[in-house]
Protein backbone atom coordinates (compact mmCIF):
# COMPACT_ATOMS: atom_id res chain seq x y z
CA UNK A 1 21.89 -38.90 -44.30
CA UNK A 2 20.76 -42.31 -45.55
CA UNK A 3 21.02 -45.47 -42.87
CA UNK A 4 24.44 -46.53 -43.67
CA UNK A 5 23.99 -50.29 -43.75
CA UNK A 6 21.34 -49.28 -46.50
CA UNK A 7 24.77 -48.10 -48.88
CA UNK A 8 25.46 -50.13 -50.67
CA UNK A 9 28.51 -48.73 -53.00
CA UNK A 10 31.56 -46.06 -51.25
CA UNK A 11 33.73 -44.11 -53.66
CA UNK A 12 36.64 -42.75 -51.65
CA UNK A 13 38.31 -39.46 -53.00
CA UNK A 14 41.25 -39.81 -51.45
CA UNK A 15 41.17 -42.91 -50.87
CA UNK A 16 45.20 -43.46 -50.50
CA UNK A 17 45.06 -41.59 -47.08
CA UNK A 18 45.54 -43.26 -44.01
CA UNK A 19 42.20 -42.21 -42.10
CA UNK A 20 40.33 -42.68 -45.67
CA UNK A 21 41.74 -46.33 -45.90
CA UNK A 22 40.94 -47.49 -42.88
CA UNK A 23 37.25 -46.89 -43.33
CA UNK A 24 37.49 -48.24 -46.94
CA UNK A 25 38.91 -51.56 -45.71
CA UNK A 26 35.86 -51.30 -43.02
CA UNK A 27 32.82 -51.12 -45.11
CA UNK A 28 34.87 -53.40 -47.68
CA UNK A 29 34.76 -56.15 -44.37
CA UNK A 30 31.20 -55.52 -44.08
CA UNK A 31 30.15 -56.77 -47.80
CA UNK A 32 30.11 -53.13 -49.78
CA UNK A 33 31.62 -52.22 -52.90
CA UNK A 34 34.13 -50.40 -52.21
CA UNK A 35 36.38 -47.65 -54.97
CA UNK A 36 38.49 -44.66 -54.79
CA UNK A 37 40.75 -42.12 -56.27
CA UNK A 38 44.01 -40.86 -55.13
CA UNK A 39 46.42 -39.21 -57.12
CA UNK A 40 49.55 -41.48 -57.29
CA UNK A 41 50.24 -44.96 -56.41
CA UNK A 42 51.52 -46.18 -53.19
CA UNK A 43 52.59 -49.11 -51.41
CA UNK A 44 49.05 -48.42 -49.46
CA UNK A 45 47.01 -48.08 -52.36
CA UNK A 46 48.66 -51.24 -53.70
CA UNK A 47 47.90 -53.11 -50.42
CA UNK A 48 44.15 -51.90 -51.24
CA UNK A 49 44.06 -53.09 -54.66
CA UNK A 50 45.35 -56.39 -53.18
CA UNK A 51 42.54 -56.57 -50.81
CA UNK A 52 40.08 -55.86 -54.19
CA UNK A 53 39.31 -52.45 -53.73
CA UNK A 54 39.51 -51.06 -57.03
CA UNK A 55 41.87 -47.52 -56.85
CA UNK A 56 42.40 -45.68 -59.98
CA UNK A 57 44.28 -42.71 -60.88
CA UNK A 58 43.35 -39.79 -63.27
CA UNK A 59 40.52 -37.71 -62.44
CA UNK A 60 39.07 -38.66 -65.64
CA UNK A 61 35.14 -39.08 -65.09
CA UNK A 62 35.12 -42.45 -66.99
CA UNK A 63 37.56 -43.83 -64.46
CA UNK A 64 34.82 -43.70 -61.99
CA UNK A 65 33.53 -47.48 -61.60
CA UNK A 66 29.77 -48.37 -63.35
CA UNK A 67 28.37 -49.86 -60.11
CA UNK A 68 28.99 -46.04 -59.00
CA UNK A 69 28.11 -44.21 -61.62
CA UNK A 70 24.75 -46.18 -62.41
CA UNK A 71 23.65 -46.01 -59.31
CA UNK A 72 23.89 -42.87 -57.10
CA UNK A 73 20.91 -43.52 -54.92
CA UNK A 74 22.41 -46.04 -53.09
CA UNK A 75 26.32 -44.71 -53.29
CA UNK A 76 27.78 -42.55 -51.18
CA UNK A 77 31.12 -40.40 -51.49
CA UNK A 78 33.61 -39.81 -49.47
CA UNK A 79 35.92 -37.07 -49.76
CA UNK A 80 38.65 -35.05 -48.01
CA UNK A 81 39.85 -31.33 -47.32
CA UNK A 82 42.75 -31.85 -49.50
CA UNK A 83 40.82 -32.57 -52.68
CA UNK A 84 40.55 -29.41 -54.95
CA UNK A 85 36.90 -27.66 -55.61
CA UNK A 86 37.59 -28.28 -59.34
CA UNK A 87 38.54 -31.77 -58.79
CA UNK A 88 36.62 -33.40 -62.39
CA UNK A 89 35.29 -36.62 -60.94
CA UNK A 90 34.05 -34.61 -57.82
CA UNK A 91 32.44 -32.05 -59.94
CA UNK A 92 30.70 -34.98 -62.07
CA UNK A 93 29.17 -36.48 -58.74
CA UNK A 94 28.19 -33.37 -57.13
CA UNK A 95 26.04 -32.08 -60.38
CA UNK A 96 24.87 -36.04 -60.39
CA UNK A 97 23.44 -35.42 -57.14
CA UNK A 98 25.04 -38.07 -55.34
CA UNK A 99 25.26 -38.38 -51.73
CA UNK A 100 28.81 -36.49 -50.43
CA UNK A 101 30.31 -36.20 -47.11
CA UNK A 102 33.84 -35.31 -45.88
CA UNK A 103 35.83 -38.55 -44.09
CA UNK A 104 35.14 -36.78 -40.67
CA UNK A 105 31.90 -36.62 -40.71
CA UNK A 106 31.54 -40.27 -42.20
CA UNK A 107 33.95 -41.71 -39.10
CA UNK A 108 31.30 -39.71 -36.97
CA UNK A 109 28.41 -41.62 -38.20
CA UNK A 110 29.94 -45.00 -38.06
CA UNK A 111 30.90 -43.94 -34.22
CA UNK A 112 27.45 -42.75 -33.48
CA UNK A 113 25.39 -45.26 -31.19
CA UNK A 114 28.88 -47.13 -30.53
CA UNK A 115 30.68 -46.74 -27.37
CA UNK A 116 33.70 -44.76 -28.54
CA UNK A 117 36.59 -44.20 -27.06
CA UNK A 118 38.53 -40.96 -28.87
CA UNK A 119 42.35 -40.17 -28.73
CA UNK A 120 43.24 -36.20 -29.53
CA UNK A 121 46.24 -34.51 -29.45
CA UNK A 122 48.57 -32.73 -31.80
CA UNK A 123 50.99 -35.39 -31.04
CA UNK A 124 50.94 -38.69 -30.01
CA UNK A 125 47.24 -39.69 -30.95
CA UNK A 126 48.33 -42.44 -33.57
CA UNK A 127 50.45 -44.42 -31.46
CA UNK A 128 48.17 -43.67 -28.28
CA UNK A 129 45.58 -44.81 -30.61
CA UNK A 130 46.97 -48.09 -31.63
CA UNK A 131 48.44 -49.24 -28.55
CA UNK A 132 44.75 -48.84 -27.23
CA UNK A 133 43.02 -50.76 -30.13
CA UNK A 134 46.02 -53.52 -29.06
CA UNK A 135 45.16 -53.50 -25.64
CA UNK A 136 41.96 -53.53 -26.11
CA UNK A 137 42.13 -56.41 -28.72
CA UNK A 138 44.36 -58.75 -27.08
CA UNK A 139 42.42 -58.47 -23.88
CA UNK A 140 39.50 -59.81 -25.75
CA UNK A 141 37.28 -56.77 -26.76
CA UNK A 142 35.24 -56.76 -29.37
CA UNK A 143 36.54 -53.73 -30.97
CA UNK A 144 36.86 -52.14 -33.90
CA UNK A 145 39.57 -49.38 -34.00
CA UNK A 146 40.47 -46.92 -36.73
CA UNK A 147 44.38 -46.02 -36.55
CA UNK A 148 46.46 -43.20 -38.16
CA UNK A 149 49.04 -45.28 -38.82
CA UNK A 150 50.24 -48.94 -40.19
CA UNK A 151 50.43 -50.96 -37.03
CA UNK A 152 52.92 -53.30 -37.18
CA UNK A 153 51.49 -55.83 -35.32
CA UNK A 154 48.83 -56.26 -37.72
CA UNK A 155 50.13 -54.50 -41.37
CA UNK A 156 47.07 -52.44 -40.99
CA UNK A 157 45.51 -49.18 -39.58
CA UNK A 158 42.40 -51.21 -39.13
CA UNK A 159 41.57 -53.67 -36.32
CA UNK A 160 38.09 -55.49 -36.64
CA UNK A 161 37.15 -57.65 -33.37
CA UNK A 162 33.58 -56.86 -33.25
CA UNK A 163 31.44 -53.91 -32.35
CA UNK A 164 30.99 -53.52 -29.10
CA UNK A 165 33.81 -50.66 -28.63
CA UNK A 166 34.65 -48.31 -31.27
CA UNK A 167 38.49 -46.69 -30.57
CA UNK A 168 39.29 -43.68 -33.23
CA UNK A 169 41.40 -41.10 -34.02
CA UNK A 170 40.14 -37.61 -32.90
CA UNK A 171 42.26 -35.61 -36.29
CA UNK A 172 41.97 -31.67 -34.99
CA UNK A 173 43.27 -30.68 -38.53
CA UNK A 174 40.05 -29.01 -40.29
CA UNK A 175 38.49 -29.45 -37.24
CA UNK A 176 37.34 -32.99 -38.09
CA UNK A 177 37.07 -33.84 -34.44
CA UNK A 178 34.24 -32.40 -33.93
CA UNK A 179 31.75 -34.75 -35.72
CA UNK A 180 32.73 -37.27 -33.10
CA UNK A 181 30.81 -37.58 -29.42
CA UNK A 182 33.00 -40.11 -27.08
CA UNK A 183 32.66 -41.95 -24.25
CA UNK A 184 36.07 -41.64 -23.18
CA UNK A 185 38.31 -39.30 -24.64
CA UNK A 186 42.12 -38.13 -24.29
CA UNK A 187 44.21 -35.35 -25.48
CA UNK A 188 47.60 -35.89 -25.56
CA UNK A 189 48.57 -32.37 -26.57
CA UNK A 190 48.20 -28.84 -27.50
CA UNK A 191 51.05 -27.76 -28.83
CA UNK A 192 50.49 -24.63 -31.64
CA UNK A 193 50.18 -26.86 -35.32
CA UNK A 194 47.99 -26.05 -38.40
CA UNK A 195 48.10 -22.67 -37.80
CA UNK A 196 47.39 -22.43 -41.73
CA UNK A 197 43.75 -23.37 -40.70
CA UNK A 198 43.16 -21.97 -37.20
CA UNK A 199 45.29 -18.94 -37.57
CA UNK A 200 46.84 -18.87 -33.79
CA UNK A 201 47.32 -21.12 -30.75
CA UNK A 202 44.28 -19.53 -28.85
CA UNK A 203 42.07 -20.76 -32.03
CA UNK A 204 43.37 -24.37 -31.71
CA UNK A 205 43.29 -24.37 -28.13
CA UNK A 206 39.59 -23.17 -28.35
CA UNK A 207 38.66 -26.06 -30.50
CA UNK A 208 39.74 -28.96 -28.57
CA UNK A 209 37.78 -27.38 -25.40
CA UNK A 210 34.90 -27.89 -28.00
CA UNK A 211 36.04 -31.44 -28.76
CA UNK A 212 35.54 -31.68 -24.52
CA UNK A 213 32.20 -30.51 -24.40
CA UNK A 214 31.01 -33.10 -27.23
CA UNK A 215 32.33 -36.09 -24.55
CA UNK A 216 29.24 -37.86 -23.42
CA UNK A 217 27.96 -36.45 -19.93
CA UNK A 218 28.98 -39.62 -18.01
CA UNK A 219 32.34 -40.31 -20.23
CA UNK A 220 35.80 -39.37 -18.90
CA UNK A 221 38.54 -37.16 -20.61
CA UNK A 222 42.16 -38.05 -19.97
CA UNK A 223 44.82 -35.33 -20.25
CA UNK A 224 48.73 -35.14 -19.61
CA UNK A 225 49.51 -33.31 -16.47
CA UNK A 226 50.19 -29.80 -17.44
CA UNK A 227 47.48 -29.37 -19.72
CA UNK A 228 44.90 -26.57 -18.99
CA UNK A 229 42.00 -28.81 -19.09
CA UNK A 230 40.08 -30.87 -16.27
CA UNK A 231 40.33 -34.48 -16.52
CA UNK A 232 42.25 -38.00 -15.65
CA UNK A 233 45.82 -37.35 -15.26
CA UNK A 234 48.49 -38.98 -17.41
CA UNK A 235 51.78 -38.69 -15.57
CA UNK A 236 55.44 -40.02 -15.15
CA UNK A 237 57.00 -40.09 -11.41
CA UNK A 238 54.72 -37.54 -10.26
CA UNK A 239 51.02 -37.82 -8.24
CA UNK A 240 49.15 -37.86 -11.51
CA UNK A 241 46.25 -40.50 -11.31
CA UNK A 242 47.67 -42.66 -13.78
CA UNK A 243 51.68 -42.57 -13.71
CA UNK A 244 54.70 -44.51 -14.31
CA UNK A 245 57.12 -45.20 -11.59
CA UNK A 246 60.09 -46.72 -10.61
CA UNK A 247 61.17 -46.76 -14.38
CA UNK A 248 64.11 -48.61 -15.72
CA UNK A 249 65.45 -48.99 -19.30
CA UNK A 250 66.78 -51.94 -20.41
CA UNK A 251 67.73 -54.07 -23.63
CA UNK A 252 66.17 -51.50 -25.18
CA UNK A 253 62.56 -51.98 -23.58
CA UNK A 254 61.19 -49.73 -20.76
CA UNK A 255 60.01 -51.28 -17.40
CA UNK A 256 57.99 -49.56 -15.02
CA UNK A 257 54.68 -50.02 -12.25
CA UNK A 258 51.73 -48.54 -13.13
CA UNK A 259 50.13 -46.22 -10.06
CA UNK A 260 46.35 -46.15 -11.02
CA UNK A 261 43.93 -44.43 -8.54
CA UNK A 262 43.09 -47.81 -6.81
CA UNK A 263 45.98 -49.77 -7.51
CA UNK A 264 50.10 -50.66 -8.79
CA UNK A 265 50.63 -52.86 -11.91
CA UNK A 266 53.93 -53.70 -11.12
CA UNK A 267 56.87 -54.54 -13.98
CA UNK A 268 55.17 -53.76 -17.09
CA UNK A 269 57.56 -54.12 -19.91
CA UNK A 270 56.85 -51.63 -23.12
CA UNK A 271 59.41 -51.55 -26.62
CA UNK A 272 59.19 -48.26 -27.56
CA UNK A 273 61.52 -45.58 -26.46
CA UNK A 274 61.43 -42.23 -25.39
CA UNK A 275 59.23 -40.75 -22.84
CA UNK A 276 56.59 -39.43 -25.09
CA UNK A 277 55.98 -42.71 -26.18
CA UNK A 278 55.81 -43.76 -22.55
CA UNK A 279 53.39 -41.42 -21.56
CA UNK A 280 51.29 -42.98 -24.65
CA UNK A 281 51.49 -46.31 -23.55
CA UNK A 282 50.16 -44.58 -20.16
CA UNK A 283 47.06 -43.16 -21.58
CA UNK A 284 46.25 -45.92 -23.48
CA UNK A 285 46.49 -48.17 -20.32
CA UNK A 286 44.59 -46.10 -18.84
CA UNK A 287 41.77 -45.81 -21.08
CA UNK A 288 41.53 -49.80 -21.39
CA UNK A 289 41.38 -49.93 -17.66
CA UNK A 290 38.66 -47.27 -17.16
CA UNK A 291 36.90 -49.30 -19.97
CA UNK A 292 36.92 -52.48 -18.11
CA UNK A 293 39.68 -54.37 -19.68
CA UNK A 294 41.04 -56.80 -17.44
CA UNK A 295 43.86 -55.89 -15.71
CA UNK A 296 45.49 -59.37 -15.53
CA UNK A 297 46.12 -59.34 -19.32
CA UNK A 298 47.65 -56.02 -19.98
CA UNK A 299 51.06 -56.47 -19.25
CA UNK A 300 50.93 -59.09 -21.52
CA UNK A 301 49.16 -56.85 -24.15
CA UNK A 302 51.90 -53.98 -23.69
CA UNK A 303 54.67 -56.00 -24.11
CA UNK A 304 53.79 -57.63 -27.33
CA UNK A 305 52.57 -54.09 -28.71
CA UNK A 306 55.39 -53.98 -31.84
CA UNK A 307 54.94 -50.28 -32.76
CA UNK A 308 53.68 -48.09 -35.69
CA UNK A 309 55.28 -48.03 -39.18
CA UNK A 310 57.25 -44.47 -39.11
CA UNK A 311 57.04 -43.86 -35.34
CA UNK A 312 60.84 -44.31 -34.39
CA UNK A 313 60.83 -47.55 -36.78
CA UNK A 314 63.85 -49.06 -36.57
CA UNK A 315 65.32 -50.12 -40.51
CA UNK A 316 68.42 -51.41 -39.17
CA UNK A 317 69.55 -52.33 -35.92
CA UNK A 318 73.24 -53.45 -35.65
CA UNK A 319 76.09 -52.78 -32.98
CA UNK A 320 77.61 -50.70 -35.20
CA UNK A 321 74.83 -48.85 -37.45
CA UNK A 322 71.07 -47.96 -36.71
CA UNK A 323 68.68 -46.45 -39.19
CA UNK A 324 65.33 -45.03 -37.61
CA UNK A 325 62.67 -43.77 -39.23
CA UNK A 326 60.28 -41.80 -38.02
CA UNK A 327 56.94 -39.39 -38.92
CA UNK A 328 58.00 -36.33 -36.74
CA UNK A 329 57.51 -32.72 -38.45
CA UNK A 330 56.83 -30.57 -35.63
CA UNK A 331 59.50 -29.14 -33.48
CA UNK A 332 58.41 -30.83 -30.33
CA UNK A 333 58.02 -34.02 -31.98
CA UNK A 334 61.81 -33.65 -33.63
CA UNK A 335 63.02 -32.89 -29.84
CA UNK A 336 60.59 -35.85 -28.63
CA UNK A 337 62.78 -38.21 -31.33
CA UNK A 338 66.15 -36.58 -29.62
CA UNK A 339 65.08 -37.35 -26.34
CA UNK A 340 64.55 -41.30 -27.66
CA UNK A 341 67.61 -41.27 -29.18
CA UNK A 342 69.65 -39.72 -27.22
CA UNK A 343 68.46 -42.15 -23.79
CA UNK A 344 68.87 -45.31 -25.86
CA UNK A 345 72.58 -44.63 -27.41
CA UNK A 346 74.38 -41.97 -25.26
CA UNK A 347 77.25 -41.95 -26.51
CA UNK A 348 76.59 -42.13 -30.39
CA UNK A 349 76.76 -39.63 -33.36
CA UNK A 350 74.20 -39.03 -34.38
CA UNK A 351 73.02 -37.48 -37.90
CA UNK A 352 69.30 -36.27 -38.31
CA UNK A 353 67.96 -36.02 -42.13
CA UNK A 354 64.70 -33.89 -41.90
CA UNK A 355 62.14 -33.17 -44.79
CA UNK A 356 60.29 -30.04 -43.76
CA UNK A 357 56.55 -29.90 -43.99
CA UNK A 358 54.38 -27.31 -45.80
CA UNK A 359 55.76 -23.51 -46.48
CA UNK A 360 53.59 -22.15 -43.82
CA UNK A 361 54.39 -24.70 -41.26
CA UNK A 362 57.78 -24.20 -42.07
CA UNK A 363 57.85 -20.20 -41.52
CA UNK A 364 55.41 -20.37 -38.54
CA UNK A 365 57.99 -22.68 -36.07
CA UNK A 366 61.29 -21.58 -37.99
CA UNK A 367 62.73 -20.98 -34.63
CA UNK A 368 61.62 -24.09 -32.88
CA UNK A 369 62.82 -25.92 -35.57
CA UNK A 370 66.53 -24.40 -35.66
CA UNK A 371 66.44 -25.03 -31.99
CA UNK A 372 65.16 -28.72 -31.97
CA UNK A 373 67.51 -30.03 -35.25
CA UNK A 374 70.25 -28.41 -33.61
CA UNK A 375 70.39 -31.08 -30.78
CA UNK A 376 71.73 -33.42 -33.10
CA UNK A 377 75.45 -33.74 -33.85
CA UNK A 378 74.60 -33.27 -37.46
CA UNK A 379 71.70 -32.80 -39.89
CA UNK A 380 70.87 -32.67 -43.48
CA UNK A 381 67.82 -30.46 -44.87
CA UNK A 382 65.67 -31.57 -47.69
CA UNK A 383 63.61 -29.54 -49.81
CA UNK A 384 60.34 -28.29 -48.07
CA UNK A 385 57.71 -30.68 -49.53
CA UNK A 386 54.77 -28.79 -50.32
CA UNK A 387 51.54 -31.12 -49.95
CA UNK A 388 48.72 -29.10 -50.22
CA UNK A 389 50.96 -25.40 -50.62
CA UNK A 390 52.09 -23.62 -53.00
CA UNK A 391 55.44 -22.35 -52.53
CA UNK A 392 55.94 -19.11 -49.90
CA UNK A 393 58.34 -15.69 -51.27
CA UNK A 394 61.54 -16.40 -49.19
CA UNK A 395 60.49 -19.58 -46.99
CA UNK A 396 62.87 -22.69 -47.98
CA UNK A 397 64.80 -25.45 -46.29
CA UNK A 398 67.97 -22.61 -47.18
CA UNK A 399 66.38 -20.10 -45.23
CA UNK A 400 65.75 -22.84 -42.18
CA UNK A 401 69.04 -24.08 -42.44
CA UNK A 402 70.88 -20.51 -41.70
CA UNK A 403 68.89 -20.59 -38.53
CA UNK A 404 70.14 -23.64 -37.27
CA UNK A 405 73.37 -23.11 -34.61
CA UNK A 406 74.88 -26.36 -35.29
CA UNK A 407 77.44 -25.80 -37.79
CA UNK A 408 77.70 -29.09 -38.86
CA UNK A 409 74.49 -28.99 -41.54
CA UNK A 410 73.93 -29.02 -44.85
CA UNK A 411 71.41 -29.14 -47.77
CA UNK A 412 70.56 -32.36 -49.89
CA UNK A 413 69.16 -33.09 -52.66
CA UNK A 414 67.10 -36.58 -52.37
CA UNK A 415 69.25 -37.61 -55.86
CA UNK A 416 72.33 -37.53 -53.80
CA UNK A 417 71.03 -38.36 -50.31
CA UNK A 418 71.62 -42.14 -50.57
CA UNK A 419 75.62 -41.07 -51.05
CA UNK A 420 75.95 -38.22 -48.96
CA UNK A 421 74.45 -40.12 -45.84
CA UNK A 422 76.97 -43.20 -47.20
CA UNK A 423 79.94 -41.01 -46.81
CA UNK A 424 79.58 -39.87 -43.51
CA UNK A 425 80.18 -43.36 -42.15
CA UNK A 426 77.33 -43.04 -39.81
CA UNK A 427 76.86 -44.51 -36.44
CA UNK A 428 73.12 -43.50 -35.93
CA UNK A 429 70.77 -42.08 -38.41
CA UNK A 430 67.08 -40.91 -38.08
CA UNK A 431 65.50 -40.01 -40.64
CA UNK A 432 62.20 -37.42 -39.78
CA UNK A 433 59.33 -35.81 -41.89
CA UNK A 434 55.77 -36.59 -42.67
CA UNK A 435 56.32 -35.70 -46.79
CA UNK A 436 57.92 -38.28 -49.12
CA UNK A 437 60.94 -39.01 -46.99
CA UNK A 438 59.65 -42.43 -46.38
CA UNK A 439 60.29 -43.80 -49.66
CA UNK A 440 63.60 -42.58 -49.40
CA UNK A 441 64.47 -44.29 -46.43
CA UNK A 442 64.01 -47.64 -48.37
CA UNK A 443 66.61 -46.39 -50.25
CA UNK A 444 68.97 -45.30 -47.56
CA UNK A 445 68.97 -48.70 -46.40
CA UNK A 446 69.80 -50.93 -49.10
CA UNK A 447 72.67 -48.26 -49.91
CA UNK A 448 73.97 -48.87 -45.90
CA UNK A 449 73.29 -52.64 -45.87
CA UNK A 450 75.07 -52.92 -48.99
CA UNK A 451 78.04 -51.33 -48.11
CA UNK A 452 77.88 -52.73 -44.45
């Protein structure tokens, strides 16, 4: 592949997805044309188009920009796993002979010759991910970090300080992970996901012990106790070699010291609830410090962290009425959300409104599902929304909801959620899926705050 700072034109199919924006507003910063294609509009793709990357929408061929078109020597394309083989304007540009790679292996070469520090895990790795970037940031690195999310503290998934320090997002879906080679790297977790692509846990498990070996020979690797790896512990009250002690909660923050292997940060104040957020904001300390960020400044850092759009965002926050919204679609992070909830407003109702994920996601943790949704007090089901599927003989939110013990449930149609969620008067209300949902919850709102 071409010397990247030699491109001068990037066409993004795709370009509406959160890892592909990122690295469109990143070459964008560094004086390129930049272009893409996504399928429908969105409040990211308008955000884009603000910042004059030009987005368009039918997979017409004559959609695709001149500057591209007329000049495929210097262009490259970026694409992801999601976009069909028969995909028209791909087609066009692959019998044009233009220069095409998939998003991971294009993150891999802007990480290559950068000291990069990698966050895996099947959850956690976005907010691990940003929190990092923030410490890192407001402890005066000169990094540039590629989230998985919008942070809030900066309306972007992009932070651009400089290039000394590269912090990304090590994605195990399609096994894009592997075109990266860290300095430092973490993994969160290894719970069974995607088992559309890898087929069973063993598989998954398999390939991040590859992502390991691919951490550079004098690099680290940070793991949560528990996992079946070696590495730098992550930890809460135990003898892990980073962990949280002495915790409190409080006005709705968490305080807690910090037990590193040569030393106690003592009172460090973090906003986000639930513990597997705090064992996030653990890693991510963790990281900074075995990168050399001062230690003086973090507890600042931490404190003013604000949080990831759709990681237990809170819509409304009232005495009598809270509305969170939040990206969780796998069983352990719906029990994760629980857990939050549950330690922050004890003695609440609360009602969980869950959009499944993918048919085959759907049928391959139908039990941990039933068992994780039936924690709450009560919870609507949503149609399954299919992404990338098509639909599975006999798997549908129906056939999830029968499993579920807690007989106060019931299916909803997104027409009618707005009402239905109205009537029940509710106290709390979280709203959970990684489909559509999150338009919806816009709407939730404005129904509640209306009627409040």
């Amino acid at each position: 592949m071409k010397d990247l700072n030699h491109i001068k034109h990037f066409y993004f199919i795709g370009i509406g997805g959160i890892g592909m924006s990122a690295l469109a507003r990143y070459f964008k910063a560094k004086g390129k044309f930049v272009a893409g294609y996504d399928r429908t509009e969105t409040e990211l793709t308008d955000t884009l188009e603000s910042e004059s990357i030009e987005v368009n929408y039918s997979e017409e061929i004559e959609n695709i920009p001149e500057q591209i078109c007329q000049d495929p020597e210097n262009t490259l394309v970026v694409f992801t796993p999601a976009v069909p083989k028969d995909f028209k304007q791909f087609e066009y540009l692959k019998q044009k002979n233009f220069s095409i790679v998939k998003r991971a292996e294009l993150l891999g070469m802007v990480t290559d010759q950068k000291y990069c520090l990698a966050v895996a895990g099947t959850h956690g790795k976005t907010t691990t991910t940003s929190i990092l970037g923030h410490l890192l940031k407001e402890t005066g690195a000169k990094v540039t970090a590629f989230l998985g999310g919008i942070s809030e503290d900066i309306q972007s998934n992009l932070i651009m300080q400089g290039d000394d320090v590269v912090v990304v997002e090590a994605d195990e879906f399609d096994r894009s992970f592997l075109q990266l080679s860290p300095n430092l790297a973490a993994i969160t977790s290894m719970d069974a996901d995607h088992l559309d692509i890898y087929g069973d846990k063993s598989e998954l498990e398999k390939s991040f012990r590859e992502f390991v070996s691919r951490i550079d020979k004098n690099g680290k690797l940070f793991i949560k106790n528990g996992l079946s790896l070696d590495g730098v512990t992550i930890g809460i009250n135990d003898e892990s070699d980073y962990s949280a002690q002495n915790i409190k909660v409080g006005e709705g923050h968490y305080v807690f010291d910090l037990k590193t292997p040569s030393s106690t940060l003592e009172n460090l104040k973090f906003n986000l609830p639930g513990k597997h957020n705090l064992l996030n904001a653990i890693t991510a300390l963790a990281m900074a410090i075995e990168y050399g960020s001062p230690t003086d400044g973090l507890a600042r850092a931490l404190y003013s962290f604000k949080g990831v759009k759709r990681r237990f965002s809170y819509k409304i926050k009232t005495d009598n009425l809270v509305l969170i919204d939040d990206y969780a679609h796998h069983p352990t992070e719906i029990s994760a959300v629980h857990q939050a909830v549950r330690e922050m407003y004890p003695n609440k109702k609360v009602l969980a409104v869950f959009q499944p994920h993918l048919f085959s996601r759907t049928r391959d943790f139908a039990e941990e599902f039933a068992t994780s949704l039936s924690k709450f007090d009560k919870v609507f089901l949503l149609d399954i929304y299919p992404a990338r599927e098509l639909p599975i003989d006999g798997i549908s939110s129906a056939w999830l909801l029968d499993k579920i013990s807690n007989s106060e449930k019931a299916l909803v149609k997104k027409s009618e959620l707005q009402q239905k969620i109205k009537a029940e008067n509710p106290e709390i209300v979280v709203m959970l899926g990684a489909g559509d949902i999150g338009a919806e919850v816009e709407k939730v709102k404005k129904t509640l705050l209306h009627e409040a």
